[in-house]
Protein backbone atom coordinates (compact mmCIF):
# COMPACT_ATOMS: atom_id res chain seq x y z
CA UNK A 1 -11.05 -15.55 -50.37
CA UNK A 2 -11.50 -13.05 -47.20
CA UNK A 3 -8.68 -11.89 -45.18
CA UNK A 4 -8.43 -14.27 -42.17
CA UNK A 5 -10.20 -12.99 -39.24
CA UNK A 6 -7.35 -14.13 -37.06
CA UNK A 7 -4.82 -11.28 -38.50
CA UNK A 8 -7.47 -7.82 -37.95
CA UNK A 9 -6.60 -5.20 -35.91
CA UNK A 10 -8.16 -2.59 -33.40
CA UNK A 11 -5.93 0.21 -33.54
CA UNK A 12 -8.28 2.86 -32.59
CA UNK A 13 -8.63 1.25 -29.37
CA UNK A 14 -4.88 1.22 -28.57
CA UNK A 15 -4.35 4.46 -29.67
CA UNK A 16 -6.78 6.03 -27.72
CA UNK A 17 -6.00 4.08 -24.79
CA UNK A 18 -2.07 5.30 -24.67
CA UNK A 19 -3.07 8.90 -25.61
CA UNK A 20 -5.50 9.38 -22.51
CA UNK A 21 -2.72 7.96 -20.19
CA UNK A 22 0.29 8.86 -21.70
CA UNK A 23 0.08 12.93 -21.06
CA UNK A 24 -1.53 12.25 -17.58
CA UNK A 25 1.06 10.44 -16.31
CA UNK A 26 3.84 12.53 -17.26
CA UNK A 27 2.21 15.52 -15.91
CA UNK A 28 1.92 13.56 -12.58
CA UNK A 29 5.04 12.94 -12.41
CA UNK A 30 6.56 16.31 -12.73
CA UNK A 31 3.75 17.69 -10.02
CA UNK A 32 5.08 14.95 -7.60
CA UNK A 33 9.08 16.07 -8.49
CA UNK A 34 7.75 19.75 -7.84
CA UNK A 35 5.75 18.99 -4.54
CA UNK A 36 8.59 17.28 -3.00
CA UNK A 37 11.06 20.29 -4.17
CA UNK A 38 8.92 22.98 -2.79
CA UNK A 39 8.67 20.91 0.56
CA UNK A 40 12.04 20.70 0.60
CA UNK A 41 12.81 24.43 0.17
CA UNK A 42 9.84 25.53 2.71
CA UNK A 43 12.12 23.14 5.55
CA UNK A 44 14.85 24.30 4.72
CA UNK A 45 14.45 27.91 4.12
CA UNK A 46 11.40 28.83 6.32
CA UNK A 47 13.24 31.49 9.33
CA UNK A 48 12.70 29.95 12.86
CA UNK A 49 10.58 31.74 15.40
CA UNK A 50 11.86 31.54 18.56
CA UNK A 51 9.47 33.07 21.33
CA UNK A 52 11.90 34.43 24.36
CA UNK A 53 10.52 35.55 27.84
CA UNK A 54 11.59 39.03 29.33
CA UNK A 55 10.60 41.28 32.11
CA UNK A 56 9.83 43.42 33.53
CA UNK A 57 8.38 45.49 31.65
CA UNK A 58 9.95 48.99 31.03
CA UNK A 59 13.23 47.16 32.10
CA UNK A 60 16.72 47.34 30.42
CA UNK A 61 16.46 43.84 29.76
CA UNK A 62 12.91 44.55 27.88
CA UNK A 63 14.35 47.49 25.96
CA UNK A 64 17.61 44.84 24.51
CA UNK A 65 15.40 42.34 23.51
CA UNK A 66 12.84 44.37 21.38
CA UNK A 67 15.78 45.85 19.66
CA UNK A 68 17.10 42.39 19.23
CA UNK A 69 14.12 41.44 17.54
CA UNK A 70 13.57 44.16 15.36
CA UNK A 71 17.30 43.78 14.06
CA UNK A 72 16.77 40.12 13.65
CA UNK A 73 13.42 41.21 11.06
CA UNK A 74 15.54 44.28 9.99
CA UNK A 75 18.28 41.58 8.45
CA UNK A 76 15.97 39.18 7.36
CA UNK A 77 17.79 36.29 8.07
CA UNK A 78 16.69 32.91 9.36
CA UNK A 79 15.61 33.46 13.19
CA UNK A 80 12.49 35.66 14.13
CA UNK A 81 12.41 36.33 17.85
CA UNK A 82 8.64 37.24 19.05
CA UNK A 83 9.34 39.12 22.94
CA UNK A 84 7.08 37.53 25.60
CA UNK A 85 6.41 40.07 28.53
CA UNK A 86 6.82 38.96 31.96
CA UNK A 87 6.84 40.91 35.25
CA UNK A 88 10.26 39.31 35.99
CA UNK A 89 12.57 36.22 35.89
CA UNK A 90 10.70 34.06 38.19
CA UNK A 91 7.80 34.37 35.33
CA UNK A 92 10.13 34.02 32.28
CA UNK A 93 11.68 30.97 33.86
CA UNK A 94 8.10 29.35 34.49
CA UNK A 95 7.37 30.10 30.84
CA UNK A 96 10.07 28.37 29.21
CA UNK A 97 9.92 25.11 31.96
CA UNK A 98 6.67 24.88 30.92
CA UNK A 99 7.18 25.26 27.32
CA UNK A 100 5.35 28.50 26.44
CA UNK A 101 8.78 29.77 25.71
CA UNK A 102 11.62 29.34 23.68
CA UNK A 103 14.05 31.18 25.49
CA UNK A 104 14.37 33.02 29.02
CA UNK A 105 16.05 35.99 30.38
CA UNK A 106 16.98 35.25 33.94
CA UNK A 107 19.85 35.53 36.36
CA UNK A 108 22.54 32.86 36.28
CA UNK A 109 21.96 32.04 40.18
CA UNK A 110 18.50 31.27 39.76
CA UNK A 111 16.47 27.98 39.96
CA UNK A 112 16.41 26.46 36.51
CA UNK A 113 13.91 23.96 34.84
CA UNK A 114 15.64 21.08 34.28
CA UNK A 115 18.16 20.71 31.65
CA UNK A 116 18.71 24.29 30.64
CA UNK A 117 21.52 25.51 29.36
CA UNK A 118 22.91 29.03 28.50
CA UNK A 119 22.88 30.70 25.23
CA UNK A 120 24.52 34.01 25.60
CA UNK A 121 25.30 36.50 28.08
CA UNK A 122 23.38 39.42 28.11
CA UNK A 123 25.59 41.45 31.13
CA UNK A 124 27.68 40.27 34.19
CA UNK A 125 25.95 42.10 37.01
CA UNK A 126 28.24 42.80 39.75
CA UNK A 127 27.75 43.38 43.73
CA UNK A 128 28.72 46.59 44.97
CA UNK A 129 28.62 47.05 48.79
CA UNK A 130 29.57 50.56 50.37
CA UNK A 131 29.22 52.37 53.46
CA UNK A 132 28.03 55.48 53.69
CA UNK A 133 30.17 57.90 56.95
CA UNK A 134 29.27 56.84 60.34
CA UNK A 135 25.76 57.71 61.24
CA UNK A 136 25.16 59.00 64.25
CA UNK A 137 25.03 57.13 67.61
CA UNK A 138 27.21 54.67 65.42
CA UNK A 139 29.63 52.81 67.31
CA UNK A 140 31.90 53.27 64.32
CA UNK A 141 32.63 53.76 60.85
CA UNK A 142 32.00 50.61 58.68
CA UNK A 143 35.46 49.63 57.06
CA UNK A 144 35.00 45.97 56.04
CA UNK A 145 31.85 43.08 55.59
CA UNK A 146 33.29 41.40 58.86
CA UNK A 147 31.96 45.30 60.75
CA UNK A 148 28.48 44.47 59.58
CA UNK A 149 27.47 42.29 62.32
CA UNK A 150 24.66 43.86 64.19
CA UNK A 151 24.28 46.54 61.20
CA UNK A 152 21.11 47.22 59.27
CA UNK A 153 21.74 46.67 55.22
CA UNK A 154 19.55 48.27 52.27
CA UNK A 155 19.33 45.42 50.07
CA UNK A 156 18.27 47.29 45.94
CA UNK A 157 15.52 44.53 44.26
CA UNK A 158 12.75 42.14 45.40
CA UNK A 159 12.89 38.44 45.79
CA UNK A 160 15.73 36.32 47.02
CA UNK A 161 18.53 35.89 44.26
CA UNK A 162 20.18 39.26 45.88
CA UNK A 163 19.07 38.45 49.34
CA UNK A 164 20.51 34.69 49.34
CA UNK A 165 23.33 36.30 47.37
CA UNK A 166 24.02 38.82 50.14
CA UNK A 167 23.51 36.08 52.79
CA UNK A 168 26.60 33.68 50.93
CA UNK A 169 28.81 36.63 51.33
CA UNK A 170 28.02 37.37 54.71
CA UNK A 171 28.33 33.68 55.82
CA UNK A 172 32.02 32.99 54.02
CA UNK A 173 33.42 36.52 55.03
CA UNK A 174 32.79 35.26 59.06
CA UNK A 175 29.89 37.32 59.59
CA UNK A 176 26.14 35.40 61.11
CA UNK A 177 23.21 36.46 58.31
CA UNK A 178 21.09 36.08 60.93
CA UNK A 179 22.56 39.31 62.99
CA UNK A 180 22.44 41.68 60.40
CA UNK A 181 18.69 43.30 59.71
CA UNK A 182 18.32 43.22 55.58
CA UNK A 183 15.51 45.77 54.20
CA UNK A 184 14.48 45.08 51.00
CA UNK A 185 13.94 48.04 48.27
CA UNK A 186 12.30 47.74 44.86
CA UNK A 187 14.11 49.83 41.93
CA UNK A 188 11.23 52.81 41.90
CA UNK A 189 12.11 52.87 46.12
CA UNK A 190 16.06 53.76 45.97
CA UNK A 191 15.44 57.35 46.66
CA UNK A 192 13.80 56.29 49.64
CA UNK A 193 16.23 53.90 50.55
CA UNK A 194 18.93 56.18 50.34
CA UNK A 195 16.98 58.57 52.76
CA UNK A 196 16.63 56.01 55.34
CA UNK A 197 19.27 57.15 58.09
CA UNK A 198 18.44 53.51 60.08
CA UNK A 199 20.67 51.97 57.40
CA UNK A 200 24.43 51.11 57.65
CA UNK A 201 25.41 50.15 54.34
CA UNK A 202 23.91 49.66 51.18
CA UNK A 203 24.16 46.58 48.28
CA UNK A 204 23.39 46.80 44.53
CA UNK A 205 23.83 44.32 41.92
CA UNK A 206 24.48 45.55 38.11
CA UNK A 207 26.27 46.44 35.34
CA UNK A 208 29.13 48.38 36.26
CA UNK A 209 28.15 51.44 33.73
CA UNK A 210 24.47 51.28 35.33
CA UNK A 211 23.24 54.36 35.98
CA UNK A 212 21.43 53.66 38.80
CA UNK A 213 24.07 52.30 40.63
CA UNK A 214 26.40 55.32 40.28
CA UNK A 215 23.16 57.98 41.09
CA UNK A 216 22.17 55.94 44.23
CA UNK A 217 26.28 56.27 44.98
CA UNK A 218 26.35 59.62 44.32
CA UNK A 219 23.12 60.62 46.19
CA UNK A 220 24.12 58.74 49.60
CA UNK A 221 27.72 60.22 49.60
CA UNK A 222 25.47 64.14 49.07
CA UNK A 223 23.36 62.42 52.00
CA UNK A 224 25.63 60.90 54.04
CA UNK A 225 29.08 61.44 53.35
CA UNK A 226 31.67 59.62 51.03
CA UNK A 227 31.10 55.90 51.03
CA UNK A 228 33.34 52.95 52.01
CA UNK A 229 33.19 50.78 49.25
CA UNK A 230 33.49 47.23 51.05
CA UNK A 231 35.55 44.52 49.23
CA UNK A 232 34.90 41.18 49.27
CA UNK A 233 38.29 39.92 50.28
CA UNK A 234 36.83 36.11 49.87
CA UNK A 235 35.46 36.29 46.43
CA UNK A 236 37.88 33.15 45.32
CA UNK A 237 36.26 31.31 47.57
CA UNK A 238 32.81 32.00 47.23
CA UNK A 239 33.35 31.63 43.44
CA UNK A 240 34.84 28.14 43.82
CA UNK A 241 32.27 26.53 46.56
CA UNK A 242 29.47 28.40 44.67
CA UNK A 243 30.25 27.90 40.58
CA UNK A 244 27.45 30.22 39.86
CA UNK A 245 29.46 32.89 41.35
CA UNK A 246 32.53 34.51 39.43
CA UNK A 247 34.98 36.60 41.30
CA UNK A 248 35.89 39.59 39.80
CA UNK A 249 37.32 43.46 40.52
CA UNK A 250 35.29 46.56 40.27
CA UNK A 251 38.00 49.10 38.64
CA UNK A 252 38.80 51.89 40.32
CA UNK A 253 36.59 55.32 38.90
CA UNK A 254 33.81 52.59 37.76
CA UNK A 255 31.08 55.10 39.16
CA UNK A 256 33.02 58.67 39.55
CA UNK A 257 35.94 60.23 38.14
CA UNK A 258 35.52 63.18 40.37
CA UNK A 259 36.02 62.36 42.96
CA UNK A 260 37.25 58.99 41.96
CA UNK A 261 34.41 56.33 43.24
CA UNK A 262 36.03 53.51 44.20
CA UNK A 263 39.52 55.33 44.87
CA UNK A 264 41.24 51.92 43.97
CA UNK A 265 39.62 48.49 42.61
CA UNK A 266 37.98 46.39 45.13
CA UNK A 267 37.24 42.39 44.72
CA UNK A 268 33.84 41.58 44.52
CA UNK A 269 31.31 38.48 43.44
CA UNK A 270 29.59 38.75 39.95
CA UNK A 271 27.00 36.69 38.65
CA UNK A 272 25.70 36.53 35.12
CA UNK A 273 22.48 38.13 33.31
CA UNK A 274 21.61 35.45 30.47
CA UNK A 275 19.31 34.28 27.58
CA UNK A 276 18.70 30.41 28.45
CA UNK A 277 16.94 27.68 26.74
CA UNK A 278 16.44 23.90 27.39
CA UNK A 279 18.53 21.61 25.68
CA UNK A 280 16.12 19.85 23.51
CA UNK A 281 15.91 23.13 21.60
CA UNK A 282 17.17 22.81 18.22
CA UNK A 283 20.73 22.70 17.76
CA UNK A 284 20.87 24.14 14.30
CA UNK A 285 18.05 26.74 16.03
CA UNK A 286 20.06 27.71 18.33
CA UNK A 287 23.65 28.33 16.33
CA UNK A 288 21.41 30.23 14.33
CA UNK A 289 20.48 32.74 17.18
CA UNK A 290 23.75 33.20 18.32
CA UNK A 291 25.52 33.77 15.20
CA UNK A 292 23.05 36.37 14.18
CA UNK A 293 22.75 37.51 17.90
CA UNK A 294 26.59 38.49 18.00
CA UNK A 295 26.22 39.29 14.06
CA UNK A 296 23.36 42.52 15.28
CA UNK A 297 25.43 43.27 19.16
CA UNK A 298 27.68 45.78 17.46
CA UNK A 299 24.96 47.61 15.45
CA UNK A 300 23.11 48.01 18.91
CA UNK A 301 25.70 49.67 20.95
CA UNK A 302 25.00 53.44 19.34
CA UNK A 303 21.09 53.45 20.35
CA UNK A 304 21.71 50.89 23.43
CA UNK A 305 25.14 50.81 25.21
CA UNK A 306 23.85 47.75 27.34
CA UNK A 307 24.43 45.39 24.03
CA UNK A 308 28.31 45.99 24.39
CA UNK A 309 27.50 43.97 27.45
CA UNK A 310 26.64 40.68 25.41
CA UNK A 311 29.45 38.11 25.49
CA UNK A 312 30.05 34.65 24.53
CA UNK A 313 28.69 31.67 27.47
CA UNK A 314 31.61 29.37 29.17
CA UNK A 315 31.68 26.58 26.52
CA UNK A 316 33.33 24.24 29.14
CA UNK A 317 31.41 21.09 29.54
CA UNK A 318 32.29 21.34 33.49
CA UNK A 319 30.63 24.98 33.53
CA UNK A 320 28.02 25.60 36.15
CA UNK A 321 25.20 26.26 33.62
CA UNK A 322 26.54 24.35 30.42
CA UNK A 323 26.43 26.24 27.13
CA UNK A 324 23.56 24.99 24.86
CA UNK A 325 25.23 22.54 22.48
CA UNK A 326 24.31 24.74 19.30
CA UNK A 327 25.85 28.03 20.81
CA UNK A 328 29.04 25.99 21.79
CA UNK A 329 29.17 25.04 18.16
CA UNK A 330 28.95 28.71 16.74
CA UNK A 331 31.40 29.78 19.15
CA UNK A 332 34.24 26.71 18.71
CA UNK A 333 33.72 26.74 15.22
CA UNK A 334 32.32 23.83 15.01
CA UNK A 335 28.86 24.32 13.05
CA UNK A 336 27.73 21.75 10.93
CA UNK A 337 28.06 22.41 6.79
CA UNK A 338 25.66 22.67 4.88
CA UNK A 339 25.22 19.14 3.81
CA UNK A 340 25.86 17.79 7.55
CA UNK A 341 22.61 19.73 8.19
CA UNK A 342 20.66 18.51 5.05
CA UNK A 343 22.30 15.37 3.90
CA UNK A 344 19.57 13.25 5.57
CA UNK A 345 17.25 15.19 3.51
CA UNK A 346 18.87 14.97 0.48
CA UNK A 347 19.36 10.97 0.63
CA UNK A 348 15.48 10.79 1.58
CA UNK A 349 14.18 13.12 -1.27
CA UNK A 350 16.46 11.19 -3.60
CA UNK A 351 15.32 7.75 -2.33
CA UNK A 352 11.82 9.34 -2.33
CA UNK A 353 12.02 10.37 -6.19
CA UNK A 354 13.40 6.80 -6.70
CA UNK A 355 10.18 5.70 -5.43
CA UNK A 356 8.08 7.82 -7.34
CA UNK A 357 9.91 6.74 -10.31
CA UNK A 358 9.12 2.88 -9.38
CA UNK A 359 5.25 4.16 -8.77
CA UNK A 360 5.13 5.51 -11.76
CA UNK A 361 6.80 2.64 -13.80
CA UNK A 362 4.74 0.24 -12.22
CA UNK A 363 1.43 2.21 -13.28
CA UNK A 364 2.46 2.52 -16.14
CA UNK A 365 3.03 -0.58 -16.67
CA UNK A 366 -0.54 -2.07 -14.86
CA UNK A 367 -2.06 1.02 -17.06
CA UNK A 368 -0.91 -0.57 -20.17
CA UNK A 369 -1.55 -4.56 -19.02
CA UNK A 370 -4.09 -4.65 -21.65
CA UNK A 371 -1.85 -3.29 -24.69
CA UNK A 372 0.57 -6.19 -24.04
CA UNK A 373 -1.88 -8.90 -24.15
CA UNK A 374 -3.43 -7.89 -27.57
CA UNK A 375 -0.20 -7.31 -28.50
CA UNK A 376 0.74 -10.84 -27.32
CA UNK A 377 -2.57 -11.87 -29.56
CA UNK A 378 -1.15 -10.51 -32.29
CA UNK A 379 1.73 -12.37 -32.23
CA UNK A 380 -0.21 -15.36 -31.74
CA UNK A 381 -2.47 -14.40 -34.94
CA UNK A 382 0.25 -13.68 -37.13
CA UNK A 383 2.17 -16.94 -36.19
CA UNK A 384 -1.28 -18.76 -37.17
CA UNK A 385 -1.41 -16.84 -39.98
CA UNK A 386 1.40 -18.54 -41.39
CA UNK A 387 -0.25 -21.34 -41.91
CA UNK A 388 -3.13 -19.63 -43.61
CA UNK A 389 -0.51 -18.29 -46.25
CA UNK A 390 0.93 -21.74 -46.98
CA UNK A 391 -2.46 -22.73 -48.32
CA UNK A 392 -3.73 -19.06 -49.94
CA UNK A 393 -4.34 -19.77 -53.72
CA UNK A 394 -4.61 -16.50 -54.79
CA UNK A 395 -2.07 -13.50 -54.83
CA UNK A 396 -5.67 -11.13 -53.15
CA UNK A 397 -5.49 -13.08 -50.63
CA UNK A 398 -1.57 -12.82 -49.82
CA UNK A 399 -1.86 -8.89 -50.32
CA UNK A 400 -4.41 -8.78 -47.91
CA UNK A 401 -2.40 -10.83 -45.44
CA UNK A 402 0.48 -8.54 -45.72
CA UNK A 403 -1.45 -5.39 -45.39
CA UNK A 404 -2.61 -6.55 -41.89
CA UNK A 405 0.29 -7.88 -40.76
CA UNK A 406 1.34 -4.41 -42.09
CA UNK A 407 -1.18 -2.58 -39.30
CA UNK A 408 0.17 -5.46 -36.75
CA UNK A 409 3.70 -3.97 -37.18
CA UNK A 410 2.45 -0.55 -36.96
CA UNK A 411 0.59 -1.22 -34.10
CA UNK A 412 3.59 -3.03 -31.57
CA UNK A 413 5.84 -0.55 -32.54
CA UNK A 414 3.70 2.16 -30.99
CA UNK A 415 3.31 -0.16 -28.28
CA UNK A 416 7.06 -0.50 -28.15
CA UNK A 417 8.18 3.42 -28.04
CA UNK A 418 5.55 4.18 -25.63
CA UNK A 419 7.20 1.17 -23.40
CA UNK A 420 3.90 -0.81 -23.36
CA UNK A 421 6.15 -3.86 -24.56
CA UNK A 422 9.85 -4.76 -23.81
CA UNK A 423 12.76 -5.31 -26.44
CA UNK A 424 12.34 -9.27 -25.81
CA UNK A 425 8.95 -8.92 -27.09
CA UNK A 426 9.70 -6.89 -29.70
CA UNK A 427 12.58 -9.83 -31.13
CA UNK A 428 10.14 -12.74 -30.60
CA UNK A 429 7.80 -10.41 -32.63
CA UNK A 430 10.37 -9.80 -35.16
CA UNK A 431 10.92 -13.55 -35.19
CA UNK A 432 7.27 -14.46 -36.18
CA UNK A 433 7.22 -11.41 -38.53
CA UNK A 434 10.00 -12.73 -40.74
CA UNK A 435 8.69 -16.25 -40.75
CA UNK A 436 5.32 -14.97 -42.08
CA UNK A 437 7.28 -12.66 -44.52
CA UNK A 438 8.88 -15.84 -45.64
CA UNK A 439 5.32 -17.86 -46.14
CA UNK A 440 3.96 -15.12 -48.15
CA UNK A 441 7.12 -14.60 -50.37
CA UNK A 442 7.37 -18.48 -50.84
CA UNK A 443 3.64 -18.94 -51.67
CA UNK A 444 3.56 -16.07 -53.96
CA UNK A 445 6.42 -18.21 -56.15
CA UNK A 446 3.96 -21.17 -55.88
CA UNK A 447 1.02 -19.40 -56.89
CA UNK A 448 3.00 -17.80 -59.73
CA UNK A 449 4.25 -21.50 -60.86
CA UNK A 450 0.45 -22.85 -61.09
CA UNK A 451 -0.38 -19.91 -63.23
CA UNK A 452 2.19 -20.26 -65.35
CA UNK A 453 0.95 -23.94 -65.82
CA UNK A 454 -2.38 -22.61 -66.23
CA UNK A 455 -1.81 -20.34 -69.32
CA UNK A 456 0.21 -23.46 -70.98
CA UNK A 457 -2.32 -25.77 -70.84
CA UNK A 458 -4.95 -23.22 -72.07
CA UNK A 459 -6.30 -24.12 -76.03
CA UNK A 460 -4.98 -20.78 -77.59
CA UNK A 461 -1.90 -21.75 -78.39
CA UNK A 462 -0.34 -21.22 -75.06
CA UNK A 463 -0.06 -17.11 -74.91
CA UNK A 464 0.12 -15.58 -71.61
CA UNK A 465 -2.50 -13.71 -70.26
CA UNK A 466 -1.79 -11.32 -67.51
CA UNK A 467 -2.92 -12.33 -64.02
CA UNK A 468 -5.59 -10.01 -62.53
CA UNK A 469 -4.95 -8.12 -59.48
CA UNK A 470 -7.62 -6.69 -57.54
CA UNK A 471 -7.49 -2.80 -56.35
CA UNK A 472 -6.99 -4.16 -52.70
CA UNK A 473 -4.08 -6.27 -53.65
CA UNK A 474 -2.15 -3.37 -55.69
């Protein structure tokens, strides 16, 4: 009798079909962990540029910067700053309102774009006001600001930060701005300035070690005599009606030792020289700067004395220019860790590769819909096939039965480790298995009774033949 078509199996077919998925998928997978990693790293690890406006060119301010940046690439750290050239404030302040910058040099008494905030302090430039001796026709030798009334003033730089500057002084110290004649002077003018014998007194506003400032000094006292230095006796109250205005003291020697220019400190207004940028810039970005900024300042000061200069910005959230939020957090202490920074990340490349995984199970399993079915068919085969055993009426027969319910096995076990079929399936399998175990073990007793009947009933004499077994059945 044949083998029962119900019980044949096409093994090829599954086999083939998990070996072309099988290594595809894994290698998928681990491209899609890798992807995801590398992102990760390139975010997190990938320096910041940070373009910063700075003029003019030639300038101190110009010269600080570039050796900022090169310092910054010398360390290798996680800020590049790329210099933008300007041909002054005004410029490097349009730049970064209209978002061609990063960051800004500019005076702290300047009109700001909206919402910027400070991020260090490059220098506190000072105002120094002297008088040089009594010119002549002179009605008399300038000793304070409240003498300059009808006087003519040479006023050091262009635009109006040191002209409204000079103007706030003159009006709190009791003196009309609008009866004293100002001349303006650009920086590559002072020696004519300090040649011009029309003028009374002269103002500067920089760094107290700027050269400038003590050779202009020094060349009107050869000129003219030995200054007055004029102090500005209402600096507290200049500094507390105008917050962009500090009051401070110019030491005494700041310009000469010999002879001693001034011969004893004098008050004075300062106002600040600083790197700005607008507050939506990167927190993180910006902690980042400063750290490394203050991290480079010391190994500056050999080739470029102006870095000593740098200092920390008023971290006060009443200041008159508020400190950029990530500065104030380098310089309280109170940077985020690393996994305050990243944690977001993390949680969303975890919950990402949780995805993945769910992707991948799914496909898997919609990859392998058709395994599960057949295998589902061969279930249903082999539980028919029980039947067919119950009536097989020779032992052939039975062996073939069990040889393809052999492959059957074979076959959902493969489908099992390779997770085409669940563990319930596998049991219910099981289930069938051993019931059609059972049918072939009880027929093959029933079979074996009828030939033993067989043989006894035969003429010679009742002597037992042996019972043929086919090559397929052994």
């Amino acid at each position: 009798m044949p083998v029962p078509s119900d019980l044949s199996v096409r093994r090829d077919t599954s086999s083939r079909r998990r070996n072309r998925f099988g290594p595809w998928l894994a290698l998928a997978s681990v491209l899609s962990v890798l992807t995801v990693a590398l992102a990760l790293a390139y975010c997190v690890w990938q320096p910041a540029t940070l373009r910063i406006a700075v003029g003019p060119a030639g300038s101190d301010d110009q010269a600080l910067i570039a050796a900022v940046a090169k310092a910054f690439d010398a360390r290798g750290g996680a800020v590049r700053l790329v210099p933008i050239g300007t041909d002054g404030t005004l410029q490097s302040l349009n730049l970064l309102g209209a978002g061609k910058a990063d960051l800004a040099v500019a005076r702290g008494d300047l009109a700001m774009p909206a919402d910027t905030n400070s991020v260090a302090i490059l220098r506190r430039n000072f105002v120094v006001l002297w008088a040089p001796a009594a010119r002549k026709g002179a009605a008399r030798k300038i000793m304070e600001i409240a003498s300059l009334t009808g006087r003519r003033i040479g006023v050091v730089g262009l635009g109006d930060a040191n002209l409204n500057l000079l103007r706030v002084i003159l009006a709190e110290s009791g003196v009309n701005p609008q009866k004293v004649t100002i001349a303006q002077f650009s920086i590559d003018r002072i020696s004519e300035m300090t040649q011009d014998s029309t003028l009374d007194a002269f103002m500067m506003v920089g760094a107290l070690d700027d050269k400038a400032i003590a050779t202009t000094i020094a060349t009107t006292a050869r000129l003219r005599g030995e200054p007055k230095f004029l102090s500005v006796d209402v600096s507290d109250a200049i500094a507390e009606r105008h917050p962009l205005y500090e009051s401070e003291e110019i030491p005494a020697s700041a310009f000469s030792t010999t002879p001693q220019r001034p011969d004893d400190k004098i008050d004075t207004i300062a106002v600040n020289h600083l790197i700005v940028a607008p507050a939506s810039l990167s927190e993180d970005t910006v902690a980042t700067f400063t750290r490394e900024l203050f991290t480079v300042r010391q190994s500056l000061v050999k080739d470029l004395p102006g870095a000593s200069h740098i200092q920390k910005p008023d971290t006060d959230k009443d200041a008159a220019l508020p400190a950029h939020p990530g500065a104030a957090a380098f310089i309280d202490g109170n940077e985020r860790t690393f996994m305050d920074k990243y944690s977001d990340y993390i949680w969303g490349v975890v919950l990402l590769l949780s995805g993945l995984g769910s992707v991948a199970a799914w496909l898997r399993h919609y990859l392998r819909r058709e395994e599960r079915s057949e295998n589902a068919l061969h279930r249903d085969r082999l539980l028919n096939a029980i039947s067919s055993a119950r009536e097989a009426t020779s032992l052939d027969d039975l062996a073939a039965m069990q040889s393809a319910a052999d492959d059957i096995l074979r076959e959902t076990l493969a489908c099992h480790e390779d997770g085409a079929i669940e563990d319930g399936d596998l049991t219910a399998f099981g289930l069938v298995l051993a019931q059609f175990h059972q049918a072939i073990v009880d027929r093959r007793a029933v079979i074996a009774q009828m030939s033993d009947a067989d043989v006894a009933a035969k003429p010679d004499g009742g002597v037992l033949q042996p019972f043929p077994i086919s090559t397929a059945a052994r």
